[in-house]
C-alpha atoms as a PDB file:
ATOM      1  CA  UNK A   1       0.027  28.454 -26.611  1.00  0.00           C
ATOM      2  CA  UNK A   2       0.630  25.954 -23.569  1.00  0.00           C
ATOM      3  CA  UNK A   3       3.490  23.934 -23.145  1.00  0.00           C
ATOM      4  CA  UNK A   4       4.101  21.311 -20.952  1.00  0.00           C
ATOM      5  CA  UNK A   5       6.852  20.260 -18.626  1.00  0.00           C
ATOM      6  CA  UNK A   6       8.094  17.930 -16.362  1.00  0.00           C
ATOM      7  CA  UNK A   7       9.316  19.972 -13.987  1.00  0.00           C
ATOM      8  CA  UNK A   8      13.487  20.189 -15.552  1.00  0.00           C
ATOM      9  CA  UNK A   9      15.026  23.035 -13.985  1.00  0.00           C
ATOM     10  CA  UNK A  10      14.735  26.200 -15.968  1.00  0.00           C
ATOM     11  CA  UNK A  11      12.670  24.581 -18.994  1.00  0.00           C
ATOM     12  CA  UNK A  12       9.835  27.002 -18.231  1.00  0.00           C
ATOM     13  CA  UNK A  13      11.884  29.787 -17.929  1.00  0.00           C
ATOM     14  CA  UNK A  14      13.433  29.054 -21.764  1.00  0.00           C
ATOM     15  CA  UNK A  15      10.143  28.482 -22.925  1.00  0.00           C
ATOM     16  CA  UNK A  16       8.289  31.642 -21.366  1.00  0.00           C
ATOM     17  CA  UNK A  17      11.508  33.644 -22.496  1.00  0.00           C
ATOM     18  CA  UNK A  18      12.031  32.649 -26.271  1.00  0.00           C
ATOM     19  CA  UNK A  19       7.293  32.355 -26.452  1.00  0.00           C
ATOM     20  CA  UNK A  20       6.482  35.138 -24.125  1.00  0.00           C
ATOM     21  CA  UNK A  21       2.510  34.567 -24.460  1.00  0.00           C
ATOM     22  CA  UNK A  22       2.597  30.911 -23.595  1.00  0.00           C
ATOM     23  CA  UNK A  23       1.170  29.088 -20.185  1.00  0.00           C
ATOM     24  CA  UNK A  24       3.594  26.864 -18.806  1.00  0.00           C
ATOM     25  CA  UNK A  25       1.525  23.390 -17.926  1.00  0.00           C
ATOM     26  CA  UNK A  26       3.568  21.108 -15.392  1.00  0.00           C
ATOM     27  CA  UNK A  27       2.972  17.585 -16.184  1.00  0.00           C
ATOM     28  CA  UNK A  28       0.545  16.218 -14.094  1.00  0.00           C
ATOM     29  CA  UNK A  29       1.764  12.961 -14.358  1.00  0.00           C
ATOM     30  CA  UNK A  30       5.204  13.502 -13.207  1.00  0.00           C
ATOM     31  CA  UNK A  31       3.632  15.278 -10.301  1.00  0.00           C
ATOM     32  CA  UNK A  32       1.338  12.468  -9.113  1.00  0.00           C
ATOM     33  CA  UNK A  33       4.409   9.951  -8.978  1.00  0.00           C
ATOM     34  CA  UNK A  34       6.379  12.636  -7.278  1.00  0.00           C
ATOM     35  CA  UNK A  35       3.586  12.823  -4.719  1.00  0.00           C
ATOM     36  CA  UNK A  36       3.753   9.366  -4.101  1.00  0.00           C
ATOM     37  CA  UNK A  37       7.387   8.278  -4.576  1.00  0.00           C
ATOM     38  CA  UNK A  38       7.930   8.121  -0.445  1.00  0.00           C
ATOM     39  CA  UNK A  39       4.007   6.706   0.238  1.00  0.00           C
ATOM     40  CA  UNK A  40       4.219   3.331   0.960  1.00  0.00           C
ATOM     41  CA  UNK A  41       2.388   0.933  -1.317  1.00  0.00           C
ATOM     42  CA  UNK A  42      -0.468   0.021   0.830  1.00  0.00           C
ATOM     43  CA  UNK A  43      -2.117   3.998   0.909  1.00  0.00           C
ATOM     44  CA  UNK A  44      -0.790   5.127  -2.556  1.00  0.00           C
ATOM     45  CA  UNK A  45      -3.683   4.112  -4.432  1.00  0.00           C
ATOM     46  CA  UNK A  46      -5.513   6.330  -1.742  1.00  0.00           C
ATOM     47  CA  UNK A  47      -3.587   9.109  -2.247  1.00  0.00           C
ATOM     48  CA  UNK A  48      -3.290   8.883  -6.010  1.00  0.00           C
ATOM     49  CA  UNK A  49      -6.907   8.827  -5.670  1.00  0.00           C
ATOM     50  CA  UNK A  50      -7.471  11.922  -3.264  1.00  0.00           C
ATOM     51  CA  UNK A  51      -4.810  13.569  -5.456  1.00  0.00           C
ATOM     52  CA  UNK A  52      -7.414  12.526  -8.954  1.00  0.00           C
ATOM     53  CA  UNK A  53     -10.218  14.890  -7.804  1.00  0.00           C
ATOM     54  CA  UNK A  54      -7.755  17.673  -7.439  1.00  0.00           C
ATOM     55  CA  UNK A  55      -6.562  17.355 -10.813  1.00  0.00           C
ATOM     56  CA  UNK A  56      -9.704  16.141 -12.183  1.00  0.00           C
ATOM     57  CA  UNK A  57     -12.119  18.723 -11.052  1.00  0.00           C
ATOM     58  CA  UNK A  58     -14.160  20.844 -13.319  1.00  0.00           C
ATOM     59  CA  UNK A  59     -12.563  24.087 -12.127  1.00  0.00           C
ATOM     60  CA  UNK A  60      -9.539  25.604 -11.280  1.00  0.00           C
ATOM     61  CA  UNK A  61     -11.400  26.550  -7.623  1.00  0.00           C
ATOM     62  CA  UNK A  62     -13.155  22.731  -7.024  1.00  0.00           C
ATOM     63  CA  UNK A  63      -9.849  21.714  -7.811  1.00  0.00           C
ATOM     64  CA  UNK A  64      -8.352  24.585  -4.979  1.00  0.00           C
ATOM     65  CA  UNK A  65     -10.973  22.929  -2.855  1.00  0.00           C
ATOM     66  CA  UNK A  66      -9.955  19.373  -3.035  1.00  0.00           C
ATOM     67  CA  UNK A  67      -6.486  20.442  -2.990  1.00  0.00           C
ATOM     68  CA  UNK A  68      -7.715  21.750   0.594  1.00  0.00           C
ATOM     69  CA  UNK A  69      -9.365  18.539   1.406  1.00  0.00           C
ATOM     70  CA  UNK A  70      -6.732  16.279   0.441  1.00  0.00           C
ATOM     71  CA  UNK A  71      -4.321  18.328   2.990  1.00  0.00           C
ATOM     72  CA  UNK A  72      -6.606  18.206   5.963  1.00  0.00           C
ATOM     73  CA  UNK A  73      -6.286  14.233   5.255  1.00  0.00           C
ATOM     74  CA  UNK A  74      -3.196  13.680   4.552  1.00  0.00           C
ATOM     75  CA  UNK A  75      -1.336  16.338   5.846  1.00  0.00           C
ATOM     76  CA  UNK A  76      -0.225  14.722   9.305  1.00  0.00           C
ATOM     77  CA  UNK A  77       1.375  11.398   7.259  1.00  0.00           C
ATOM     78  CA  UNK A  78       2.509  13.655   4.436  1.00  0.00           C
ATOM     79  CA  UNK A  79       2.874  17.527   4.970  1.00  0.00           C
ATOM     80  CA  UNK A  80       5.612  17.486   1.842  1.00  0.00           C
ATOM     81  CA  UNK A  81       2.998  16.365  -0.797  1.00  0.00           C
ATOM     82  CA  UNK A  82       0.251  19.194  -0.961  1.00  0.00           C
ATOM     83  CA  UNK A  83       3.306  21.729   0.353  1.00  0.00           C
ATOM     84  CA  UNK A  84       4.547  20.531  -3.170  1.00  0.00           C
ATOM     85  CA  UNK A  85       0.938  21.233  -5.039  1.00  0.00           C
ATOM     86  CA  UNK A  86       0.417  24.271  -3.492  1.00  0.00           C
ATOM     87  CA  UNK A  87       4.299  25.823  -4.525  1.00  0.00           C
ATOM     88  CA  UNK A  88       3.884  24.552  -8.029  1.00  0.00           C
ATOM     89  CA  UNK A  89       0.559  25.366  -8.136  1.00  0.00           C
ATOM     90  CA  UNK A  90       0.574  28.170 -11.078  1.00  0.00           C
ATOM     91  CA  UNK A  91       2.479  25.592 -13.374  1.00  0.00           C
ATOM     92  CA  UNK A  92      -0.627  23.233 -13.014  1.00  0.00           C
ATOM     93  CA  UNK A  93      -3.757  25.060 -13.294  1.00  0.00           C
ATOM     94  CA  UNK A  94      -3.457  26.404 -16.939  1.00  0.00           C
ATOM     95  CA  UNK A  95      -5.285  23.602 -18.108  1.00  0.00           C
ATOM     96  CA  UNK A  96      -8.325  24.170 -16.132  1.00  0.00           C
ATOM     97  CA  UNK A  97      -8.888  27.144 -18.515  1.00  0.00           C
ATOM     98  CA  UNK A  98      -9.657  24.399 -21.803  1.00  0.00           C
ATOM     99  CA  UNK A  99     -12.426  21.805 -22.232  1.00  0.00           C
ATOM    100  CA  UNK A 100     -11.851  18.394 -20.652  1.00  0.00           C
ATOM    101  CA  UNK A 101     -11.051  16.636 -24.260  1.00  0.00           C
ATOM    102  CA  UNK A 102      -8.161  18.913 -24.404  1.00  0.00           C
ATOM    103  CA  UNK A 103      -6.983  18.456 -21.260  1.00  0.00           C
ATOM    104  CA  UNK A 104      -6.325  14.787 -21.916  1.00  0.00           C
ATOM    105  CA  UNK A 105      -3.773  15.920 -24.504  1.00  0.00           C
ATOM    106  CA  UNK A 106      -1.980  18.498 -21.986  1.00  0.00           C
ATOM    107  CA  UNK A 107      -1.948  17.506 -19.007  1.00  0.00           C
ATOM    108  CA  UNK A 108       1.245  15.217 -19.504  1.00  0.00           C
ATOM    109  CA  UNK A 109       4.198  14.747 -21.109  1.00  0.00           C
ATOM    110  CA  UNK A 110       4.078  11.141 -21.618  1.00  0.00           C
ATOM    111  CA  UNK A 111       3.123  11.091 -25.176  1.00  0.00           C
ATOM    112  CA  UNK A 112       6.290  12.901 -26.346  1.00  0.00           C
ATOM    113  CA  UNK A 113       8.065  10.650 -23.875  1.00  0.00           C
ATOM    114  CA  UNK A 114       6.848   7.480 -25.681  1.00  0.00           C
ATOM    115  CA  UNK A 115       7.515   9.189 -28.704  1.00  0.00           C
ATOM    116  CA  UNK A 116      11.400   9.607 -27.966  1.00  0.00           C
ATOM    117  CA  UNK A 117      11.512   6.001 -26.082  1.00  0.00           C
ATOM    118  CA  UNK A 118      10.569   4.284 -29.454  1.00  0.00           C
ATOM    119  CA  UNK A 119      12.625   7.312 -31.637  1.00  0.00           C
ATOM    120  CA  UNK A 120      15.421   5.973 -29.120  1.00  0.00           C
ATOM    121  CA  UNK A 121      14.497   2.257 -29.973  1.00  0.00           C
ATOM    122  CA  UNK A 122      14.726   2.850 -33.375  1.00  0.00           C
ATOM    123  CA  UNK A 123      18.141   4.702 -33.686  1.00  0.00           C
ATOM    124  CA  UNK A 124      19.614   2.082 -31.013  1.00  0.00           C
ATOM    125  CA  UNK A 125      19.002  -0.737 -33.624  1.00  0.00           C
ATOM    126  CA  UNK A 126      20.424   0.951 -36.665  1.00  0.00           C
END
């Protein structure tokens, strides 16, 4: 099983405890606009590109690679953001280990988060 988060304190914990055998996925989403939240507007389409071939790579090492590219670039303007890949960096490789049409589906949370938003819409107009 994989699961994945968006990075709430102690969610991974919970899961691993209560489903011992499952791989914690951080959401890959949440951690490309956490990269970027302090970039200013004119180089975060850069840097959300630099950070695409990380998580976009074939493998989990191409993706270690660019990961290594992307700090030698980006590193002096923004030491916190690949400091942040590289400590979280166990909670977002599990997906490397399935096919890219599966990876689509796990790499973010956002369809269960659209999936509460209009669960929320609906019970808000009822």
């Amino acid at each position: 099983m994989i699961a994945c988060v968006d990075g709430l304190t102690g969610f991974p914990n919970a899961i691993e405890t209560v489903f011992p055998k499952t791989q914690v996925q951080l959401c890959i989403v949440h951690m490309v606009r956490n990269s970027v939240a302090f970039v200013p507007w004119q180089q975060s389409k850069q840097v959300c590109a630099d950070l695409k071939a990380i998580y976009g790579a074939a493998t989990e090492s191409e993706a270690e690679f660019n990961l290594e590219l992307f700090a030698e670039k980006w590193d002096k303007q923004y030491p916190s953001i690949s400091k942040s890949w590289r400590s979280h960096w166990a909670s977002i490789i599990p997906f490397f280990a399935f096919p890219p049409e599966i990876r689509r589906a796990i790499y973010t949370t956002n369809a269960i988060e659209s999936m509460n938003s209009s669960l929320r819409k609906v019970i808000k107009s009822q």
